[in-house]
Protein backbone atom coordinates (compact mmCIF):
# COMPACT_ATOMS: atom_id res chain seq x y z
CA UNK A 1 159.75 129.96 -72.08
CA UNK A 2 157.89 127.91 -70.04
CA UNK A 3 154.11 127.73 -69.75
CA UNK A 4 151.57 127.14 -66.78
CA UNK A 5 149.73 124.50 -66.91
CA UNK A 6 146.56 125.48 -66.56
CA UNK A 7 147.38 127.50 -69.83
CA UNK A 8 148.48 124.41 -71.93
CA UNK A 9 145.45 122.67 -70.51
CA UNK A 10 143.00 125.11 -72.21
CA UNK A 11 145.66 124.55 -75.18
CA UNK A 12 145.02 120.91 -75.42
CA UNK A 13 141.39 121.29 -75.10
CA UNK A 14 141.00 123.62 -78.47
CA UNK A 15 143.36 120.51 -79.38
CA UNK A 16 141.54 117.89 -78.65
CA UNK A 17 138.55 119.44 -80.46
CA UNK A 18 140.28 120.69 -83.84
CA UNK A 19 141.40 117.09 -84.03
CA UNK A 20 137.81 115.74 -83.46
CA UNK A 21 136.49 117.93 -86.27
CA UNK A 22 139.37 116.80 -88.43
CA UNK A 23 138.54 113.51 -88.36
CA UNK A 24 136.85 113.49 -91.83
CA UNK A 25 140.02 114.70 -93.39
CA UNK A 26 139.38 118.23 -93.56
CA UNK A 27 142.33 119.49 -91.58
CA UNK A 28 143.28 122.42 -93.84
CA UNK A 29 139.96 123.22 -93.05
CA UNK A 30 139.73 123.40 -89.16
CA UNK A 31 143.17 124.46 -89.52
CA UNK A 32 141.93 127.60 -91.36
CA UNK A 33 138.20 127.95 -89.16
CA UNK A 34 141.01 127.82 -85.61
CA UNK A 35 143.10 130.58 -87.32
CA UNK A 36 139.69 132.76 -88.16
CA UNK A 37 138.23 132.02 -84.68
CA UNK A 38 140.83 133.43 -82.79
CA UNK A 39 140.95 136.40 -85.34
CA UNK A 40 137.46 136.72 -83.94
CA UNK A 41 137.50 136.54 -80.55
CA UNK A 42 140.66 138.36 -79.91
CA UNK A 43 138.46 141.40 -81.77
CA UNK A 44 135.60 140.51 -79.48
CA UNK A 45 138.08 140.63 -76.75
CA UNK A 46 140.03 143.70 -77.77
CA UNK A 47 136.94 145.81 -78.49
CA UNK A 48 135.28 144.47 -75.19
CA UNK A 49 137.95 146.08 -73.32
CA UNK A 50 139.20 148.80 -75.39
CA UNK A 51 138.41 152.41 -73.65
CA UNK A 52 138.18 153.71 -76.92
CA UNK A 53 141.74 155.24 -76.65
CA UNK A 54 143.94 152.22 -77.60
CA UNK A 55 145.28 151.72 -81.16
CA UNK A 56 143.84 149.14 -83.20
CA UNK A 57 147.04 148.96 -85.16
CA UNK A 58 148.53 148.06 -81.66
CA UNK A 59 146.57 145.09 -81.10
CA UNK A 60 146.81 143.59 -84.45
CA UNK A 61 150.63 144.38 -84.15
CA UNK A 62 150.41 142.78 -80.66
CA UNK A 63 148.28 139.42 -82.08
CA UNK A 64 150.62 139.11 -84.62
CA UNK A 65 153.48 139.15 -82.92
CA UNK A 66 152.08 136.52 -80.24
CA UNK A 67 151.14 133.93 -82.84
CA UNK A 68 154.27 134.26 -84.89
CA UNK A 69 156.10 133.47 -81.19
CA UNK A 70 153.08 130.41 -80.89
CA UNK A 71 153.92 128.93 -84.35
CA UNK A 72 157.83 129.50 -84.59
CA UNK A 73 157.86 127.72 -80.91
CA UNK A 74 155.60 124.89 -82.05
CA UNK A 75 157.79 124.34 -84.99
CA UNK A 76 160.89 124.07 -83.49
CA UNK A 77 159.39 121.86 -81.02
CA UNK A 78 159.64 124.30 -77.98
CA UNK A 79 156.51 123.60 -76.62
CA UNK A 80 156.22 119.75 -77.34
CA UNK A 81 156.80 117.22 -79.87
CA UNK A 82 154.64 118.23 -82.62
CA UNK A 83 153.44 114.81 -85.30
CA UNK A 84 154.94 115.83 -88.85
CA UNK A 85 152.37 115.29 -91.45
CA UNK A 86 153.43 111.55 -93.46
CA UNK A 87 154.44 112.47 -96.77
């Protein structure tokens, strides 16, 4: 799959900043807030333009599915190299 990019742009940006507040060595951490965030605003976002018929089983189903696809690409290096952690 390939993605446009203006869309990887906005990727590298949350990026760039999850690696800023990293920098003290609290990874798991930011790792974990990035992961909550988007649980957040995709709720923001779903209930922002839900018309009150839509299933909210759907969307969860539906965010789900898209970050399993995000981190299954990512791992198998679809998108990009990604750094392995040194062990």
């Amino acid at each position: 799959m390939a993605y446009p990019p203006e869309f990887l742009k906005l990727v590298d940006e949350f990026i760039h900043l999850a690696n800023r507040l990293a920098e003290d060595g609290k990874d798991g951490e930011v790792s974990a807030a990035i992961l909550f965030a988007a649980g957040r605003y995709n709720a923001f976002n779903f209930l922002s333009h839900s018309d009150g018929e839509q299933d909210q089983v759907k969307a969860v189903d539906f965010y789900v599915s898209e970050y399993r696809k995000a981190i299954t690409s990512n791992l198998e290096g679809v998108v990009g190299p990604v750094v392995k952690a040194q062990g």
